[in-house]
C-alpha atoms as a PDB file:
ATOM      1  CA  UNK A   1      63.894  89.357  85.468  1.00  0.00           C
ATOM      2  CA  UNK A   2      64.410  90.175  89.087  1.00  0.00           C
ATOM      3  CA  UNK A   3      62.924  93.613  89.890  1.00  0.00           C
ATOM      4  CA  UNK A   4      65.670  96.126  92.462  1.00  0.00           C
ATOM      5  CA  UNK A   5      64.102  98.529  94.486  1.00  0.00           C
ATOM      6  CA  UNK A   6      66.282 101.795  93.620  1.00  0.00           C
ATOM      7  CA  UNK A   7      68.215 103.525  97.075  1.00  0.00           C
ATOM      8  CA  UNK A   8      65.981 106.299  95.916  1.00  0.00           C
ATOM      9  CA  UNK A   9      66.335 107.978  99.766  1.00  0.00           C
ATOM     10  CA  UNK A  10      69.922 107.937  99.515  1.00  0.00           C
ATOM     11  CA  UNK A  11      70.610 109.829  96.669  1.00  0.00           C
ATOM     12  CA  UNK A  12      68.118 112.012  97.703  1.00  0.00           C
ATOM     13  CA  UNK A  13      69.993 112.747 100.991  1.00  0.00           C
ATOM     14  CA  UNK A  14      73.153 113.116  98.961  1.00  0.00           C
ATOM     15  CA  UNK A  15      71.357 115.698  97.094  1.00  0.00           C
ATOM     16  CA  UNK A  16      69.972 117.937  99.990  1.00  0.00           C
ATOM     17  CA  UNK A  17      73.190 117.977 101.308  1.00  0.00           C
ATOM     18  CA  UNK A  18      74.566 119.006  98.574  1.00  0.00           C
ATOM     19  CA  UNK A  19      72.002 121.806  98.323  1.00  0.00           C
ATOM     20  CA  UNK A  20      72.656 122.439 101.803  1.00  0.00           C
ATOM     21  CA  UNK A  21      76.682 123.427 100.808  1.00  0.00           C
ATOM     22  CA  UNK A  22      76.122 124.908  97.534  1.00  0.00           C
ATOM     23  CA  UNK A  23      75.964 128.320  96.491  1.00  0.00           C
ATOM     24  CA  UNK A  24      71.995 129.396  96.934  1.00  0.00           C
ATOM     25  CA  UNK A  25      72.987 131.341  93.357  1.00  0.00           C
ATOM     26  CA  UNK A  26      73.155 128.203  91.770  1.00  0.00           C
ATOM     27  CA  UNK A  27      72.032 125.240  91.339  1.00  0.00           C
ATOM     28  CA  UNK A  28      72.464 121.344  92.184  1.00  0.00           C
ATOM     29  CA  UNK A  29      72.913 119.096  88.812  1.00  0.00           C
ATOM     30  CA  UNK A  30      72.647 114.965  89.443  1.00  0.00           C
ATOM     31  CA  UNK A  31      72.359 113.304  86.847  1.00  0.00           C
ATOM     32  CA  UNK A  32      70.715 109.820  86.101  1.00  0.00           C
ATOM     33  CA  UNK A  33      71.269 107.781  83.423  1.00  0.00           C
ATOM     34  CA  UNK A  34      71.561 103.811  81.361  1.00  0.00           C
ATOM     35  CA  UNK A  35      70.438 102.165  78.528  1.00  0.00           C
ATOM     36  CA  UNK A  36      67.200 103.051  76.937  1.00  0.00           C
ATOM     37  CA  UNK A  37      63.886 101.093  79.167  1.00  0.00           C
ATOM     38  CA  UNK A  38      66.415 100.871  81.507  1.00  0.00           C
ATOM     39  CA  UNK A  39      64.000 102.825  84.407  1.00  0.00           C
ATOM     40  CA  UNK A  40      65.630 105.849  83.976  1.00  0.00           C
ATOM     41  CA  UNK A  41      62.586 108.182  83.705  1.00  0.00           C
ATOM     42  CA  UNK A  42      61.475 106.493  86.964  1.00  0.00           C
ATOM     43  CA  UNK A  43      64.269 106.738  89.540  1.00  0.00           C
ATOM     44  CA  UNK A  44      64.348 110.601  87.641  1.00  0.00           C
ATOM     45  CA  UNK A  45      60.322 111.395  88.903  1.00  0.00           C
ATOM     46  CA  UNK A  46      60.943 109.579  92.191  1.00  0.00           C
ATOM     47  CA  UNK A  47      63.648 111.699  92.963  1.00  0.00           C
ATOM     48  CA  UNK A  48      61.493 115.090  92.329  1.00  0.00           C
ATOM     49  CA  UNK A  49      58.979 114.075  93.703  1.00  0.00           C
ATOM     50  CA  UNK A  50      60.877 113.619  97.178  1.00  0.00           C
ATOM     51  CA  UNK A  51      62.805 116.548  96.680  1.00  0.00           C
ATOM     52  CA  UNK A  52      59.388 118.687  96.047  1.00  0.00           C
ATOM     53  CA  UNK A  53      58.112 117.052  98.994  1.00  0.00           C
ATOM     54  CA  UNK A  54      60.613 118.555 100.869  1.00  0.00           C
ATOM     55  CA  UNK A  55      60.438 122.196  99.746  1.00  0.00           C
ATOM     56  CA  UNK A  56      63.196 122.114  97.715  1.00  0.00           C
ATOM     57  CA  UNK A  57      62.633 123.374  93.640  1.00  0.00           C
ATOM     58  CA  UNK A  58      63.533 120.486  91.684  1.00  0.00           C
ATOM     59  CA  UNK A  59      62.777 119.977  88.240  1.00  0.00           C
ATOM     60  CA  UNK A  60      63.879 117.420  85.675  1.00  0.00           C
ATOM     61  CA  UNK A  61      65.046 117.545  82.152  1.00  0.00           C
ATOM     62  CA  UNK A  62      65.196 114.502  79.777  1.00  0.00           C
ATOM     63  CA  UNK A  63      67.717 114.483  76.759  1.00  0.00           C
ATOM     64  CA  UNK A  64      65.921 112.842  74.621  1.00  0.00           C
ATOM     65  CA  UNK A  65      64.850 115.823  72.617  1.00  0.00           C
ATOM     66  CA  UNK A  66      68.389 116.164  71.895  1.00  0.00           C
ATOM     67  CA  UNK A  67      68.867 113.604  69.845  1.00  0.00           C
ATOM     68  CA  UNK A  68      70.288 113.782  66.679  1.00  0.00           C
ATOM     69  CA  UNK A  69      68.650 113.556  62.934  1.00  0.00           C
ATOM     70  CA  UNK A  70      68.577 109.702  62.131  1.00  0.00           C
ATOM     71  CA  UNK A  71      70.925 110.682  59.224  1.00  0.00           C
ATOM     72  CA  UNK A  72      73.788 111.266  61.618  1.00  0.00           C
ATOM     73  CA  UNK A  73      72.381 109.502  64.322  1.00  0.00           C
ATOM     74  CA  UNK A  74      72.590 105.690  62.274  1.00  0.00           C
ATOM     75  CA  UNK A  75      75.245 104.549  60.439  1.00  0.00           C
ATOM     76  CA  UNK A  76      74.852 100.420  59.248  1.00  0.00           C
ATOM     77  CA  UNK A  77      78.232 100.416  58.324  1.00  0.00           C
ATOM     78  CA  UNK A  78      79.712 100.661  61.991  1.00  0.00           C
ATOM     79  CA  UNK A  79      76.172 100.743  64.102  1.00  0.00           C
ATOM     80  CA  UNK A  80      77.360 100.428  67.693  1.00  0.00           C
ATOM     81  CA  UNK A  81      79.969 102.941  67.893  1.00  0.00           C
ATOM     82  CA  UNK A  82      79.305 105.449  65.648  1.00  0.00           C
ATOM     83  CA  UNK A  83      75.471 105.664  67.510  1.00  0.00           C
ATOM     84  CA  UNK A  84      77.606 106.020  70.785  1.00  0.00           C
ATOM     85  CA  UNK A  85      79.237 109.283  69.459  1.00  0.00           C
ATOM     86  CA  UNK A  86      76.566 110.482  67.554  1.00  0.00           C
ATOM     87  CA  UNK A  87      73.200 109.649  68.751  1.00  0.00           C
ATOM     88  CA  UNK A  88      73.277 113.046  70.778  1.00  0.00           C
ATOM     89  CA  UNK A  89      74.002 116.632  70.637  1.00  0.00           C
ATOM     90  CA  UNK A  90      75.281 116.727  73.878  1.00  0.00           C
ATOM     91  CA  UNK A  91      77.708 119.765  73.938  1.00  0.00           C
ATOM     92  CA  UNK A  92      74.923 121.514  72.727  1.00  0.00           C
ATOM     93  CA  UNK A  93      72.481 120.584  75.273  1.00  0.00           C
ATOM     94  CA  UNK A  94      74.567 121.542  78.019  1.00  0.00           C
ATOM     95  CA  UNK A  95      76.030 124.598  76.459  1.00  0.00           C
ATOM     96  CA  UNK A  96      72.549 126.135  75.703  1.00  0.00           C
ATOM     97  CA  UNK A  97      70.362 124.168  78.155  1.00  0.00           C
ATOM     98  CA  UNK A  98      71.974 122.844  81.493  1.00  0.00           C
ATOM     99  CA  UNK A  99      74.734 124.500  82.255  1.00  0.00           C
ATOM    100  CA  UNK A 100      73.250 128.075  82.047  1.00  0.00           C
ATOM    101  CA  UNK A 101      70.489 126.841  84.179  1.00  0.00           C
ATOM    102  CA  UNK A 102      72.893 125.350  86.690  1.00  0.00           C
ATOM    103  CA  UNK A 103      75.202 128.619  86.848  1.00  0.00           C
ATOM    104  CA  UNK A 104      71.987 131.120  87.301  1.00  0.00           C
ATOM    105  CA  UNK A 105      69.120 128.719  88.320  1.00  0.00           C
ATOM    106  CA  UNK A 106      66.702 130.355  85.839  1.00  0.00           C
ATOM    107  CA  UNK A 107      66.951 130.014  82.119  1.00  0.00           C
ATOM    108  CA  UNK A 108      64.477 130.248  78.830  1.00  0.00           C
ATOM    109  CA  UNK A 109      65.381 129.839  75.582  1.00  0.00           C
ATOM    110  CA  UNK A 110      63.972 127.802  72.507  1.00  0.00           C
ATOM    111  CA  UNK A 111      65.881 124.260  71.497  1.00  0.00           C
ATOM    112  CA  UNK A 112      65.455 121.888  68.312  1.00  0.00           C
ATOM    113  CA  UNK A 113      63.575 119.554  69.562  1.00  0.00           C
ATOM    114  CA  UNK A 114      63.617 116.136  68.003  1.00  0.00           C
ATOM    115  CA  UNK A 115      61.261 113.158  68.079  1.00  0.00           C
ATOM    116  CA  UNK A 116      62.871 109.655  67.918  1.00  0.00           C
ATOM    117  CA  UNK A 117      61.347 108.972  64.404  1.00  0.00           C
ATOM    118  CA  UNK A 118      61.324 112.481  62.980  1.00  0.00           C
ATOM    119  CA  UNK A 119      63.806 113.338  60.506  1.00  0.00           C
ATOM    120  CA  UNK A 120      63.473 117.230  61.077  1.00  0.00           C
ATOM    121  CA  UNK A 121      63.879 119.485  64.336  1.00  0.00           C
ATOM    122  CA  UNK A 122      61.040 121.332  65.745  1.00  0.00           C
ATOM    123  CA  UNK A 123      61.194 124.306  67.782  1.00  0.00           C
ATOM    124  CA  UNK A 124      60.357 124.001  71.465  1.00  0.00           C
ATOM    125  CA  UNK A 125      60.685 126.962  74.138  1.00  0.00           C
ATOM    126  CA  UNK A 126      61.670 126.347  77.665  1.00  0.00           C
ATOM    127  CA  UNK A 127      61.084 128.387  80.586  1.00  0.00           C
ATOM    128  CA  UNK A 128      62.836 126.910  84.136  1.00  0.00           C
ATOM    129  CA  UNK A 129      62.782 129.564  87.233  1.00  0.00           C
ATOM    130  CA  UNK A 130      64.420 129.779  90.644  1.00  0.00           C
ATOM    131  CA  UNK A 131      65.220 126.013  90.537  1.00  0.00           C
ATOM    132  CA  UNK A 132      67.246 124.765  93.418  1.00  0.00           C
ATOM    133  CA  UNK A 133      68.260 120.923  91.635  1.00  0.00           C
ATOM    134  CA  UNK A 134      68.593 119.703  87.962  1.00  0.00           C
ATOM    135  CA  UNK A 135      67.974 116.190  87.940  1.00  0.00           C
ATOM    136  CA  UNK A 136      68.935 115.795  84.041  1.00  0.00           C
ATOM    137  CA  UNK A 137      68.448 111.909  83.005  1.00  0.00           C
ATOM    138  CA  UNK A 138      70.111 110.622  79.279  1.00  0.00           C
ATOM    139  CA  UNK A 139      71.222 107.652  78.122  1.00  0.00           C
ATOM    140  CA  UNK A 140      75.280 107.944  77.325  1.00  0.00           C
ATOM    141  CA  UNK A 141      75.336 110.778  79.668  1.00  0.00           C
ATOM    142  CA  UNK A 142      78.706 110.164  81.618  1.00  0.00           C
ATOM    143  CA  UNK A 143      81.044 109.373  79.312  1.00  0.00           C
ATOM    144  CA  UNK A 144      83.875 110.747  81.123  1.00  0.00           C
ATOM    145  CA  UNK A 145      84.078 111.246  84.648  1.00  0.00           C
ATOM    146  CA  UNK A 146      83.207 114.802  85.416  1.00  0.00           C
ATOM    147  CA  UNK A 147      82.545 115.320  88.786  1.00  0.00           C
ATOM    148  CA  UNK A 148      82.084 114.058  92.293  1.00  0.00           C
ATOM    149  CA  UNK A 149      82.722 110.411  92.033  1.00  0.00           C
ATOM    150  CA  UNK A 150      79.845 109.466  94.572  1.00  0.00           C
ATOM    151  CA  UNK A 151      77.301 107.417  92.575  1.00  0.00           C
ATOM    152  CA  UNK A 152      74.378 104.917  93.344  1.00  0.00           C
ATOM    153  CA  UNK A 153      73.916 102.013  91.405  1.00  0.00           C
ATOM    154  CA  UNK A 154      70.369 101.004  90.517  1.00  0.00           C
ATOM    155  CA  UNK A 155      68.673  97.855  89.525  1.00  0.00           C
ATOM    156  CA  UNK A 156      66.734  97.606  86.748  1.00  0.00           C
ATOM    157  CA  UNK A 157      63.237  97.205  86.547  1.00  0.00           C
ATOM    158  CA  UNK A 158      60.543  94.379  85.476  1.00  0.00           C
ATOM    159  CA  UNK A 159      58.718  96.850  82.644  1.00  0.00           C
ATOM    160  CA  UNK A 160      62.471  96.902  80.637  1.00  0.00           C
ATOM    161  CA  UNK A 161      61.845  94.481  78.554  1.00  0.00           C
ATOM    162  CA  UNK A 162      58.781  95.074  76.840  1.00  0.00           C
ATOM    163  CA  UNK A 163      59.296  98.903  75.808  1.00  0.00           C
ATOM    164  CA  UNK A 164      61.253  98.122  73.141  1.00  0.00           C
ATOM    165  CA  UNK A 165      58.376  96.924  71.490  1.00  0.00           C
ATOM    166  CA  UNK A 166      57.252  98.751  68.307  1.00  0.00           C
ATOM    167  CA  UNK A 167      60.938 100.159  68.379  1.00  0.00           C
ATOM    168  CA  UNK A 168      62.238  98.154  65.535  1.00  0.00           C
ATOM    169  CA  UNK A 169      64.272 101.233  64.275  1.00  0.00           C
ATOM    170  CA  UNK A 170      65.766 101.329  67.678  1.00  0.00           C
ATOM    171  CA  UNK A 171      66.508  97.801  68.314  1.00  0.00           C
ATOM    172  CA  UNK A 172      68.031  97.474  64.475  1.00  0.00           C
ATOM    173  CA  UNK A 173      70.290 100.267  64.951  1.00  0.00           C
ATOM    174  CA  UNK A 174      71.075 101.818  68.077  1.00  0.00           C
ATOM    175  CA  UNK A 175      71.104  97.872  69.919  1.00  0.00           C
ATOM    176  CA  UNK A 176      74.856  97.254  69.070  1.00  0.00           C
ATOM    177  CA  UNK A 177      75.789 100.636  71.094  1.00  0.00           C
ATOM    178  CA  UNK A 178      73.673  99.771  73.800  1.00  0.00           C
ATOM    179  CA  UNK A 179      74.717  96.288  74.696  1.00  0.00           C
ATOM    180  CA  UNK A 180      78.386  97.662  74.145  1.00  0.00           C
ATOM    181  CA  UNK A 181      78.119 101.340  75.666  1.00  0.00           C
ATOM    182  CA  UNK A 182      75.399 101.950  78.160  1.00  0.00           C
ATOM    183  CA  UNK A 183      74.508 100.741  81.297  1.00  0.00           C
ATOM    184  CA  UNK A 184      71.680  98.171  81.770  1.00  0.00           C
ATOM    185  CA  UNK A 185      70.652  99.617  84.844  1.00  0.00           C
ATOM    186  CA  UNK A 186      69.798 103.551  85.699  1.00  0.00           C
ATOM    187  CA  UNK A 187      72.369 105.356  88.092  1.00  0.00           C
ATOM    188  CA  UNK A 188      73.208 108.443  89.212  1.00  0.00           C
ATOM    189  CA  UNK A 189      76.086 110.889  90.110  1.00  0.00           C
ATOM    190  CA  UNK A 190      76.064 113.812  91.508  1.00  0.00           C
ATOM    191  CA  UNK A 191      78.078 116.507  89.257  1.00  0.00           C
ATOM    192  CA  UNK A 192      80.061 120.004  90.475  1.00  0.00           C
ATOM    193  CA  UNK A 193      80.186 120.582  86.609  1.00  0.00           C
ATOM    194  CA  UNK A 194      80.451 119.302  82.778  1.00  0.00           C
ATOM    195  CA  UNK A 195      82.533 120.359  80.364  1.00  0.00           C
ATOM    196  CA  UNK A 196      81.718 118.996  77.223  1.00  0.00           C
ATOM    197  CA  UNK A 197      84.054 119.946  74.135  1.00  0.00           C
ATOM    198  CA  UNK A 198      82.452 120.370  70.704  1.00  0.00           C
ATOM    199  CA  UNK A 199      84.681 117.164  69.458  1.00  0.00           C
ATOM    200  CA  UNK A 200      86.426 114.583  70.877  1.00  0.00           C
ATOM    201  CA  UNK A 201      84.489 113.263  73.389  1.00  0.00           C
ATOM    202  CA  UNK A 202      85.992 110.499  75.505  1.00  0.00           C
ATOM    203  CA  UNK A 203      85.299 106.930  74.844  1.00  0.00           C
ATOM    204  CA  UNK A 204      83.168 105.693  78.121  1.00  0.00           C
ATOM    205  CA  UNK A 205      85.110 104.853  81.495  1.00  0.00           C
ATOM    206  CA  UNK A 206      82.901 101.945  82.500  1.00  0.00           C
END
């Protein structure tokens, strides 16, 4: 596998400027996101940790702990695209997570939280404060176009490959939506906004 250096500086550029012309009452959202062990948690810490470097209050928040109970999450019957549409409770985490965060840059609250083997929530409490950028990172994260269109593609990297091991439950069900859905490699988009409905989200635009 051929390892890509991600354009980690120019999304972060993108970013600051978009801090630069944003309201200082709210906050920048980018968003980063591909298949699972596609580097996504990488390009995610990169990008704080040049934004912190530059004084600006970034934090990031991973959507993994909005997954759904396996129960609705797998379905053998029709794996691929029923894990697509239901592998995440994704109005809810930007109805009660993100977007209030976003609109008044501090936010706490508590969220069921959900391992990727447990079969029951657990409560979690969250605290962000005075945060100038959201970098949120989630696999099936833009399926529809939300926002600003400018987006950075990234390559993925050479440690892909062998996190899936020990992930049999993953590979066995959630594979078919993954080759067929996501993204193979992490990338990024900037985002004025998401408006996630309760039903009927959009097949992907990829």
């Amino acid at each position: 596998m051929i390892a890509h250096k991600p354009d980690v500086e120019s999304a972060v550029g993108e970013i600051l400027r978009r801090r630069a012309s944003t309201d200082s009452g709210t906050s920048v959202l980018a968003g980063v996101s591909g298949s699972d062990a596609s580097g996504k948690g990488f390009v995610t810490n990169r990008i704080i940790e040049h934004l912190l470097k530059r004084g600006i209050r970034a934090v990031g928040l991973h959507g993994d702990g909005w997954l759904n109970l396996p129960h609705k999450r797998f379905n053998p019957d029709n794996p691929g695209p029923h894990f697509y549409e239901n592998a995440l409770r994704l109005a809810d985490m930007f109805e009660e997570w993100v977007l209030p965060l976003k609109r008044e840059r501090s936010h706490d609250g508590v969220m069921d939280f959900v391992e990727e083997t447990a079969d029951i929530y657990r409560k979690e409490s969250y605290t962000f404060k005075d945060v100038d950028v959201i970098v949120l990172e989630c696999i099936f994260l833009f399926k529809r176009r939300f926002g600003d269109t400018s987006t950075w593609p990234f390559g993925s990297t050479a440690v892909s490959k062998p996190r899936w091991n020990g992930r049999s439950h993953v590979v066995k069900n959630a594979f078919p939506a993954l080759k067929q859905f996501a993204r193979t490699k992490p990338y990024i988009s900037l985002l004025r906004e998401f408006t996630f409905a309760k039903t009927g989200l959009a097949k992907p635009q990829i």
